[in-house]
PDB file of N, CA and C in Angstrom:
ATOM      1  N   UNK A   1    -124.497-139.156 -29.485  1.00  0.00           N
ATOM      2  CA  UNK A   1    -123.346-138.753 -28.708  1.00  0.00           C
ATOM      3  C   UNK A   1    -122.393-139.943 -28.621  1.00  0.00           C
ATOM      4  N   UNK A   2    -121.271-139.775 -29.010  1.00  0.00           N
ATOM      5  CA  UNK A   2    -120.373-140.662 -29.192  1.00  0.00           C
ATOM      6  C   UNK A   2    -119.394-140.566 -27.709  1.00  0.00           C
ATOM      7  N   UNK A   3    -119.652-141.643 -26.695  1.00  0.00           N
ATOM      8  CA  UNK A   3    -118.760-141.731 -25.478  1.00  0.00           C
ATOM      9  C   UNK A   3    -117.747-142.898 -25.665  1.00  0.00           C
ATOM     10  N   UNK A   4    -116.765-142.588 -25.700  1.00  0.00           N
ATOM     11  CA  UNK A   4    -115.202-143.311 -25.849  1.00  0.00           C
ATOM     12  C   UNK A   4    -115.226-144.258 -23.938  1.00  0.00           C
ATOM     13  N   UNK A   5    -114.426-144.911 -23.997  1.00  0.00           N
ATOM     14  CA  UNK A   5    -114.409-145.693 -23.015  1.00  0.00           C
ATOM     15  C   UNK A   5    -113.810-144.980 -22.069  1.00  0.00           C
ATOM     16  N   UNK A   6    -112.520-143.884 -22.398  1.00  0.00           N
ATOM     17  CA  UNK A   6    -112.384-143.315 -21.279  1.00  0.00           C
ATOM     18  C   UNK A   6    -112.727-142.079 -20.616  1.00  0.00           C
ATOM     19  N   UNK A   7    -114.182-141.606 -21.483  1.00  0.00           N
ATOM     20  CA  UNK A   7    -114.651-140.538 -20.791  1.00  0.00           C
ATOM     21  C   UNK A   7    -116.173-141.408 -20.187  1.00  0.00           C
ATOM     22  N   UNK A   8    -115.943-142.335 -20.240  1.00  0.00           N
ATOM     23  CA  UNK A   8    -116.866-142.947 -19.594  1.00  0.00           C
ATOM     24  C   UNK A   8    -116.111-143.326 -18.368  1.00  0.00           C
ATOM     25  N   UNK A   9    -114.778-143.843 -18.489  1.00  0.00           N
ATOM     26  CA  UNK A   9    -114.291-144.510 -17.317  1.00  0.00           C
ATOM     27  C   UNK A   9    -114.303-142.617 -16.422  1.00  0.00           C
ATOM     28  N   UNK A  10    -113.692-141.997 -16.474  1.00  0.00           N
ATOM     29  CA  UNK A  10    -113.624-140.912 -16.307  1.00  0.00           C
ATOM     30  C   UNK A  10    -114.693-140.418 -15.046  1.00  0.00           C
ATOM     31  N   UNK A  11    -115.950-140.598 -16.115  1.00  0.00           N
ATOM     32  CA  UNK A  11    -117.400-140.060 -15.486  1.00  0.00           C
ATOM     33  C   UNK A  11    -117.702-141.357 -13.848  1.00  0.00           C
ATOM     34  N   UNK A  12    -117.027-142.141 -14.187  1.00  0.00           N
ATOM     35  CA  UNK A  12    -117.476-143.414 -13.592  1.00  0.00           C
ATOM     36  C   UNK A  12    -116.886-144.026 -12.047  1.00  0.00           C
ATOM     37  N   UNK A  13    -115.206-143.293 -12.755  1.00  0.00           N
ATOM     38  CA  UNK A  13    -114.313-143.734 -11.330  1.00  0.00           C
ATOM     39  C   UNK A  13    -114.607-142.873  -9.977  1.00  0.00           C
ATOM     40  N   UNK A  14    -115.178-141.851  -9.913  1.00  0.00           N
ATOM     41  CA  UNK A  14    -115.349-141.383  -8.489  1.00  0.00           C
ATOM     42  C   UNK A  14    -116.776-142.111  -8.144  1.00  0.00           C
ATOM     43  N   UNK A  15    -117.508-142.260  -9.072  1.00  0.00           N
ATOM     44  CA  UNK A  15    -119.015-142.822  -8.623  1.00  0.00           C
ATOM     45  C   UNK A  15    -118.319-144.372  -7.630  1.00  0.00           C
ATOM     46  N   UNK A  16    -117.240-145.285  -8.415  1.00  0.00           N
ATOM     47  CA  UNK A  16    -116.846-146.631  -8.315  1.00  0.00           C
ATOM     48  C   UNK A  16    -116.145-146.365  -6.694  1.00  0.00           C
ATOM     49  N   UNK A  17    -115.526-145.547  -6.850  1.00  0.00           N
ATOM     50  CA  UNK A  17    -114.484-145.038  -5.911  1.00  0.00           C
ATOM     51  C   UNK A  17    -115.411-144.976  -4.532  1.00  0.00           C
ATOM     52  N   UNK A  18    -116.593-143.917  -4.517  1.00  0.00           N
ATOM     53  CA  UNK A  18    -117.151-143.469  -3.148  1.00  0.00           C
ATOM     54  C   UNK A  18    -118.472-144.911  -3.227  1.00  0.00           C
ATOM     55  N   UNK A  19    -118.274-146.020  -3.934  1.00  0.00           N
ATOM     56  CA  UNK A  19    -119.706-147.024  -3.598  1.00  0.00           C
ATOM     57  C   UNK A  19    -118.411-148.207  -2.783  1.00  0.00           C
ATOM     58  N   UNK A  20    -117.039-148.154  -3.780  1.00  0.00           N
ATOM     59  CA  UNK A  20    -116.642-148.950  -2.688  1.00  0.00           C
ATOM     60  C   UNK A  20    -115.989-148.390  -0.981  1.00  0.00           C
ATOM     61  N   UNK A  21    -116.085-147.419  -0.907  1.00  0.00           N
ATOM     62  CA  UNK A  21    -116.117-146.885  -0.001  1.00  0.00           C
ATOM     63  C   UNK A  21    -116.864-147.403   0.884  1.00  0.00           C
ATOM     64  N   UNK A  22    -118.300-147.057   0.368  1.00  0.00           N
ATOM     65  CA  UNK A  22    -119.714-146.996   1.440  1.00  0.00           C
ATOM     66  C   UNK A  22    -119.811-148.542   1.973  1.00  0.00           C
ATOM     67  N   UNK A  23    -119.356-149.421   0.646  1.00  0.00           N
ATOM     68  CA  UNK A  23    -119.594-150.481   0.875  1.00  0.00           C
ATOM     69  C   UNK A  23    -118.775-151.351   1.647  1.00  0.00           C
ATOM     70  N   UNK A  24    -117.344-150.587   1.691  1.00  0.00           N
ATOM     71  CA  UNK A  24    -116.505-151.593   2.784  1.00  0.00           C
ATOM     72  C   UNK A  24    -116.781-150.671   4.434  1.00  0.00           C
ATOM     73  N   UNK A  25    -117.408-149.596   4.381  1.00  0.00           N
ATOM     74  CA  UNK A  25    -117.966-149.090   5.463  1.00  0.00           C
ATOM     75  C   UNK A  25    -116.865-148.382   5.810  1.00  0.00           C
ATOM     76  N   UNK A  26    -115.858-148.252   5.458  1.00  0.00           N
ATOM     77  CA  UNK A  26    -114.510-147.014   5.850  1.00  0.00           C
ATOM     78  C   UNK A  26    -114.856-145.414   5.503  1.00  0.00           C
ATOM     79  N   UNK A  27    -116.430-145.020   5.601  1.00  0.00           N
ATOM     80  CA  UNK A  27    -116.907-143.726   5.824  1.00  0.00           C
ATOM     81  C   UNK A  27    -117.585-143.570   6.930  1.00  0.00           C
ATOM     82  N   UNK A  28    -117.286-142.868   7.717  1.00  0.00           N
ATOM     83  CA  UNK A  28    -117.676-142.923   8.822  1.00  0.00           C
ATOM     84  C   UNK A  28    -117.979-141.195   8.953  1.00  0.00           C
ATOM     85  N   UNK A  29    -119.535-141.375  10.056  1.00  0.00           N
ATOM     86  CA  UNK A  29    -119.716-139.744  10.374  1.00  0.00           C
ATOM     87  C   UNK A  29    -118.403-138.717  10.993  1.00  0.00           C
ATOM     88  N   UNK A  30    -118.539-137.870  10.067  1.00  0.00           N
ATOM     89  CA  UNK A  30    -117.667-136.562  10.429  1.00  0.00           C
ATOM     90  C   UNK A  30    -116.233-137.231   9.761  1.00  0.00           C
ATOM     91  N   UNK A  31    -116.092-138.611   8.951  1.00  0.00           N
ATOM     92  CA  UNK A  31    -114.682-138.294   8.296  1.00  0.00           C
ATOM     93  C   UNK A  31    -114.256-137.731   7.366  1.00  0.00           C
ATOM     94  N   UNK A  32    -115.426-137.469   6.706  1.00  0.00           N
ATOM     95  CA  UNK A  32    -114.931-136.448   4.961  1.00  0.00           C
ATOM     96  C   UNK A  32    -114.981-134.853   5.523  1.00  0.00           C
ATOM     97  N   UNK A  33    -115.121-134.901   6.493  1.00  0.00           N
ATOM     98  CA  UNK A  33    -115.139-133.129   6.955  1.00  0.00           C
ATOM     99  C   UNK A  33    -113.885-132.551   6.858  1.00  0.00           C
ATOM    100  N   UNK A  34    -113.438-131.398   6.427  1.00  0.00           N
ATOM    101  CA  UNK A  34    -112.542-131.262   7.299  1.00  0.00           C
ATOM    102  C   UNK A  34    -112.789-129.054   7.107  1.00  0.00           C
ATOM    103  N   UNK A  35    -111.844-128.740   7.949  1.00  0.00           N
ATOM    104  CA  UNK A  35    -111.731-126.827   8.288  1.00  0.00           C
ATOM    105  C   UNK A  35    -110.783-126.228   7.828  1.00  0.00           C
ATOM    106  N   UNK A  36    -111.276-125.575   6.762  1.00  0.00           N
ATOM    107  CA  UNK A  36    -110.684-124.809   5.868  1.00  0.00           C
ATOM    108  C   UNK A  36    -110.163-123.265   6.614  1.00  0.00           C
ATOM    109  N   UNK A  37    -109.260-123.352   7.102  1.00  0.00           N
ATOM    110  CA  UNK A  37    -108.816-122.094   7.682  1.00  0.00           C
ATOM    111  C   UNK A  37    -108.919-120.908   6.329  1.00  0.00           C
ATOM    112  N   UNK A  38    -109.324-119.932   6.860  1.00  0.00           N
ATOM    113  CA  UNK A  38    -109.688-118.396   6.373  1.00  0.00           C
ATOM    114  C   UNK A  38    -108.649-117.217   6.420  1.00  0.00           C
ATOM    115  N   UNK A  39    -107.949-117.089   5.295  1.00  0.00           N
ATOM    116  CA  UNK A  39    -106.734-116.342   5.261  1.00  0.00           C
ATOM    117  C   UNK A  39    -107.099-114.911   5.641  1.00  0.00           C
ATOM    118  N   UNK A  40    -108.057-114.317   4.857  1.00  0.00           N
ATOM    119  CA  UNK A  40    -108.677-113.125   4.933  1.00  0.00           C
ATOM    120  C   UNK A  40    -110.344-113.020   5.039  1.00  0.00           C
ATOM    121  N   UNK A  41    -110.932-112.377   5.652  1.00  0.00           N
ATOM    122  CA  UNK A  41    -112.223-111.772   5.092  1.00  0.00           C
ATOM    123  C   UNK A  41    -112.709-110.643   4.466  1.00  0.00           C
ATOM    124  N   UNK A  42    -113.144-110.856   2.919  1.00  0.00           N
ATOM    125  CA  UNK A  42    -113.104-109.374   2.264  1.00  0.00           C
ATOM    126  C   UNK A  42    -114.822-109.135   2.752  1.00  0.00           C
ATOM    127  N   UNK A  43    -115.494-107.928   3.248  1.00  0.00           N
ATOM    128  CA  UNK A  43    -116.583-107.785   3.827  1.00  0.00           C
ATOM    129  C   UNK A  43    -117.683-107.882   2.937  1.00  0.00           C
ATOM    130  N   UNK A  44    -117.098-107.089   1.597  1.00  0.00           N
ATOM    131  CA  UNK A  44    -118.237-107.170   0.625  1.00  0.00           C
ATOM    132  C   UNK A  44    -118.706-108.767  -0.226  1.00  0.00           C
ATOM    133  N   UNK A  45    -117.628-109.518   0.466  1.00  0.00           N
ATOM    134  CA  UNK A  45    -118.319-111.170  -0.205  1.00  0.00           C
ATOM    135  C   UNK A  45    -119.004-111.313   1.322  1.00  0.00           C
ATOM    136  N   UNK A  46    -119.105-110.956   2.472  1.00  0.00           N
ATOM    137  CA  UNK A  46    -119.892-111.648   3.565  1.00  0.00           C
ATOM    138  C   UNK A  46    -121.496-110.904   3.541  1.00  0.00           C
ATOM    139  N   UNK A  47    -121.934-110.969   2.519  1.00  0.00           N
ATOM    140  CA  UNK A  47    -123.051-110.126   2.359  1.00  0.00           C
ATOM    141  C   UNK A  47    -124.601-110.952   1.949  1.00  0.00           C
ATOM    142  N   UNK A  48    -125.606-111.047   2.663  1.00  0.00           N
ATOM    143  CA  UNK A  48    -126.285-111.546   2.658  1.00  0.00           C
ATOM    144  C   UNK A  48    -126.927-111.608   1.013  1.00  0.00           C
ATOM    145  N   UNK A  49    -126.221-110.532   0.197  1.00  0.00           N
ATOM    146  CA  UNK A  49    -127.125-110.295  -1.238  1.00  0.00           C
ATOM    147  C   UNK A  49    -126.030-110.737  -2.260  1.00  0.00           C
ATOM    148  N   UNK A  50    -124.799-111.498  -1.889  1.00  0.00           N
ATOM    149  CA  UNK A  50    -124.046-111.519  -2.770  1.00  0.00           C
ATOM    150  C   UNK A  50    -124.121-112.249  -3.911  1.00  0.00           C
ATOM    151  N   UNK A  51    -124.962-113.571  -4.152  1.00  0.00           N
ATOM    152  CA  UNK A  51    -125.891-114.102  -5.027  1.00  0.00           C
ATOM    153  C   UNK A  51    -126.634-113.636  -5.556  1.00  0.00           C
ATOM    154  N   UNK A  52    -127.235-112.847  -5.104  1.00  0.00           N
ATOM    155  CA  UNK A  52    -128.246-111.719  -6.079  1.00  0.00           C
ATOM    156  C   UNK A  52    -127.011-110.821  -7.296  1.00  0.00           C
ATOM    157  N   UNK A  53    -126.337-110.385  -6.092  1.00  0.00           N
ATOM    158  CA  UNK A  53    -125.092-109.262  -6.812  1.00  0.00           C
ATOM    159  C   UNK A  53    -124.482-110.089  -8.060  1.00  0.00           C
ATOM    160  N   UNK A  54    -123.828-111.474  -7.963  1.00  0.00           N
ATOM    161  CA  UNK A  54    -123.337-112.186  -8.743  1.00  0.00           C
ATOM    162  C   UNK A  54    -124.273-112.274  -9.978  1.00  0.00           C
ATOM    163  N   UNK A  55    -126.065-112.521  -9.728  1.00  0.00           N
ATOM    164  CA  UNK A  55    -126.515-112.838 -10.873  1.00  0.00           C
ATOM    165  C   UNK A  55    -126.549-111.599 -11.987  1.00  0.00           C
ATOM    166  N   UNK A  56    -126.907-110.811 -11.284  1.00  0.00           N
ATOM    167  CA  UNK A  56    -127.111-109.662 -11.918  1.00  0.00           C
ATOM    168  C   UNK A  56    -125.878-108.876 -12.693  1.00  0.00           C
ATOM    169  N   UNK A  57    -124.402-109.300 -12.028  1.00  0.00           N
ATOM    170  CA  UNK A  57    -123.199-108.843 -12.790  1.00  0.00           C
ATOM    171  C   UNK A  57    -123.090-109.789 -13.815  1.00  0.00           C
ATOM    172  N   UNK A  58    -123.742-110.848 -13.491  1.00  0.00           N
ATOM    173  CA  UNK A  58    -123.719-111.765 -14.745  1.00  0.00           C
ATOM    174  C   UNK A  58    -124.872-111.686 -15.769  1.00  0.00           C
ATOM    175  N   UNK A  59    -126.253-110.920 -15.679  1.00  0.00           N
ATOM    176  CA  UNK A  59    -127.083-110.454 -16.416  1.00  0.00           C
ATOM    177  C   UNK A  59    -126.600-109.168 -17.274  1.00  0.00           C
ATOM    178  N   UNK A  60    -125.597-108.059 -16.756  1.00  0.00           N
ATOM    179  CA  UNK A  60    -125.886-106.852 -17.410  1.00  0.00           C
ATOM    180  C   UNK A  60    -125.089-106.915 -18.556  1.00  0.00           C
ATOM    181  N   UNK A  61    -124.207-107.691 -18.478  1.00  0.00           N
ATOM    182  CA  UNK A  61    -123.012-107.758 -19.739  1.00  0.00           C
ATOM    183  C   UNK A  61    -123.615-108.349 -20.613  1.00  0.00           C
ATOM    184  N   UNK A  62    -124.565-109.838 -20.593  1.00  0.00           N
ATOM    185  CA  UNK A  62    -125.373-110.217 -21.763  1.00  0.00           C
ATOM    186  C   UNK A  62    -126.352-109.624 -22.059  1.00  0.00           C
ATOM    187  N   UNK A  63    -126.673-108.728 -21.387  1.00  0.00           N
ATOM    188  CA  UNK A  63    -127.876-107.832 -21.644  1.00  0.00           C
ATOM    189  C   UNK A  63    -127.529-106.780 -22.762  1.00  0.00           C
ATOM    190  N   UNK A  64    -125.970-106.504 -22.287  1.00  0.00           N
ATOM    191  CA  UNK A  64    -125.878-104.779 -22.973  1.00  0.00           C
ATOM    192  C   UNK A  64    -124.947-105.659 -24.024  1.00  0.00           C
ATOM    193  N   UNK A  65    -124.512-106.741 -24.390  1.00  0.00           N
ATOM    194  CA  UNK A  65    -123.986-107.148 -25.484  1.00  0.00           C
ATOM    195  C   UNK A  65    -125.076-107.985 -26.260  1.00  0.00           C
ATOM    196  N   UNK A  66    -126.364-107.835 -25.744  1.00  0.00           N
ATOM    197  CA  UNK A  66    -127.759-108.481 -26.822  1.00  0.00           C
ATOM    198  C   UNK A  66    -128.159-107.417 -27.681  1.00  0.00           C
ATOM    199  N   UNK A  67    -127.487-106.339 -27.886  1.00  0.00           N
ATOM    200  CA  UNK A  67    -127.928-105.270 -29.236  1.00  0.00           C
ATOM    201  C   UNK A  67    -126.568-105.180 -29.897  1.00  0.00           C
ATOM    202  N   UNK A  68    -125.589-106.084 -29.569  1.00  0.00           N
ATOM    203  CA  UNK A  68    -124.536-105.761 -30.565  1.00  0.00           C
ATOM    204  C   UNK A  68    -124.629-106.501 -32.070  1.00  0.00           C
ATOM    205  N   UNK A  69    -124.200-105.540 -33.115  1.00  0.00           N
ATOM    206  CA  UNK A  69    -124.324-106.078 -34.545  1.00  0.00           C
ATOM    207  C   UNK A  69    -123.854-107.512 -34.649  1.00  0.00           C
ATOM    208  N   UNK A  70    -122.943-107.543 -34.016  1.00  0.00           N
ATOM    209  CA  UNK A  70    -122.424-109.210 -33.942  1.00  0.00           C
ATOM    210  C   UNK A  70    -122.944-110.268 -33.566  1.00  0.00           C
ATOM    211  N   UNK A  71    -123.542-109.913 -32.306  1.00  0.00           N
ATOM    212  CA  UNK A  71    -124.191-111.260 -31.396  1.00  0.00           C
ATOM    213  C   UNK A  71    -125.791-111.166 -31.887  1.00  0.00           C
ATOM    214  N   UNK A  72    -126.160-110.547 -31.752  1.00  0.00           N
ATOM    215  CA  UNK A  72    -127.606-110.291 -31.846  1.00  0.00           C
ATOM    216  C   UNK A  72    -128.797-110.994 -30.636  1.00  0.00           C
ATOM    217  N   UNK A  73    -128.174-110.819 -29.600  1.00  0.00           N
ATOM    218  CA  UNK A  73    -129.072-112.113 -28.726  1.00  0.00           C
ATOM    219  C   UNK A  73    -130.188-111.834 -28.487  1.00  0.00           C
ATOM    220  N   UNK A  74    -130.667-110.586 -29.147  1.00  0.00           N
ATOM    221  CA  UNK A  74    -131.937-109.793 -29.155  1.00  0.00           C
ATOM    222  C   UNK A  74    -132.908-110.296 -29.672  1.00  0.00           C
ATOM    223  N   UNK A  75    -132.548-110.784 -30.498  1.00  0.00           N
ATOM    224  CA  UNK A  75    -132.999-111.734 -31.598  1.00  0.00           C
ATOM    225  C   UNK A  75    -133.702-113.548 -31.002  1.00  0.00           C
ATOM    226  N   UNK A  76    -132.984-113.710 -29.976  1.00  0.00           N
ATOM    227  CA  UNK A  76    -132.582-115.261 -29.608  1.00  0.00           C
ATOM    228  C   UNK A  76    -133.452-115.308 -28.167  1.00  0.00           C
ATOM    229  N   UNK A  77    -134.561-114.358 -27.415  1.00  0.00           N
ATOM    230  CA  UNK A  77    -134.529-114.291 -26.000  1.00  0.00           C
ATOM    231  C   UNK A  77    -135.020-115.449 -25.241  1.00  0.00           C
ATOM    232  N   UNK A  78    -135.997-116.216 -26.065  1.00  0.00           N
ATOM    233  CA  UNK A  78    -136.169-117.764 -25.943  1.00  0.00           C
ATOM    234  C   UNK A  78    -135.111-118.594 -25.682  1.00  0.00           C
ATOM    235  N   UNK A  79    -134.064-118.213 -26.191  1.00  0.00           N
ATOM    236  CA  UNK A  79    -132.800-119.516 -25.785  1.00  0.00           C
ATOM    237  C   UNK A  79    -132.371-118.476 -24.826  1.00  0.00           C
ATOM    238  N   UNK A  80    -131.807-117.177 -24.616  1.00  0.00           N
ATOM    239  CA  UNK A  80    -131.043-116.906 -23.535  1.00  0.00           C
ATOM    240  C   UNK A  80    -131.341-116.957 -21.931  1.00  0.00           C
ATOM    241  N   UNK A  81    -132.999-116.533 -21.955  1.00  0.00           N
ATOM    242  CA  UNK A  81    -133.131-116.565 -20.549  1.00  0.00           C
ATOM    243  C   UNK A  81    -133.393-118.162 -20.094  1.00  0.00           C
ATOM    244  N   UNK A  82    -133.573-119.392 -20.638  1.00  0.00           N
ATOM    245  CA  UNK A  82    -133.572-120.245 -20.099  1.00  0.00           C
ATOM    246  C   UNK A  82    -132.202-120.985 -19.994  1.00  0.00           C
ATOM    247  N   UNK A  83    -131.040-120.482 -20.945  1.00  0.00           N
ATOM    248  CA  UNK A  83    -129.727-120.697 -20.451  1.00  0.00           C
ATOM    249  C   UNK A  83    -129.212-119.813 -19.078  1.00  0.00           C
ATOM    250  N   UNK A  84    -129.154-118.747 -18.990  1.00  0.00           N
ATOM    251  CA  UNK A  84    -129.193-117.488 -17.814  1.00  0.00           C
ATOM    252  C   UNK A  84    -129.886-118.743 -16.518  1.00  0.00           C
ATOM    253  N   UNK A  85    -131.460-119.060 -16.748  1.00  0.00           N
ATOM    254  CA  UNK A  85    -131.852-119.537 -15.526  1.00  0.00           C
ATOM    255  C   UNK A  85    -131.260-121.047 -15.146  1.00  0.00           C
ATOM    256  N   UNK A  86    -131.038-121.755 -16.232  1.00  0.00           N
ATOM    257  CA  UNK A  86    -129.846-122.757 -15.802  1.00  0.00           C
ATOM    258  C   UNK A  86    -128.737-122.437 -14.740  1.00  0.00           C
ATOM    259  N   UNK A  87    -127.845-121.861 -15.828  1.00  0.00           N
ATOM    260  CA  UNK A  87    -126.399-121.513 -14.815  1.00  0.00           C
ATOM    261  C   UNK A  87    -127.201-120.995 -13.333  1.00  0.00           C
ATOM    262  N   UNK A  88    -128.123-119.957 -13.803  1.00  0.00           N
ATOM    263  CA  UNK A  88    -128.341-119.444 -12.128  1.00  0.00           C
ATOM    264  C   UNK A  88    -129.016-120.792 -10.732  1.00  0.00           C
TER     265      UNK A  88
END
């Protein structure tokens, strides 16, 4: 893997950023908080199963596109469900 200097600097400056932070001690409890006021509430995202709901809308489409002539992921189920259990 070839890393260039500035996707290293990249990966690096928030790590640099929040140590000199900690280290000049200008974090203090309750200052990175802050309250995100709530424009609307739609009811069906306040749902105790909505993570379940999400995985599964995200299972049926690779499911029902794993017999297409094109993709064939039918073929592949060793690589898909341990990508599937990643993201999840």
């Amino acid at each position: 893997m070839n890393i260039t200097l500035r996707n290293l600097l990249v990966l690096l400056l928030p790590v640099i950023a929040v140590t000199v932070l900690w280290l000049s001690q200008m974090v203090q409890q309750n200052n990175l908080l802050f309250e995100v006021p709530s424009l609307f509430l739609v009811p069906f995202f306040e749902t105790k199963y909505l993570y379940l709901l999400l995985h599964l809308f995200t299972l049926i489409p690779i499911f029902a596109l794993s017999f297409d002539k094109k993709v064939h992921f039918y073929k592949k189920w060793k690589y898909l469900f341990p990508a599937i259990g990643i993201v999840a």
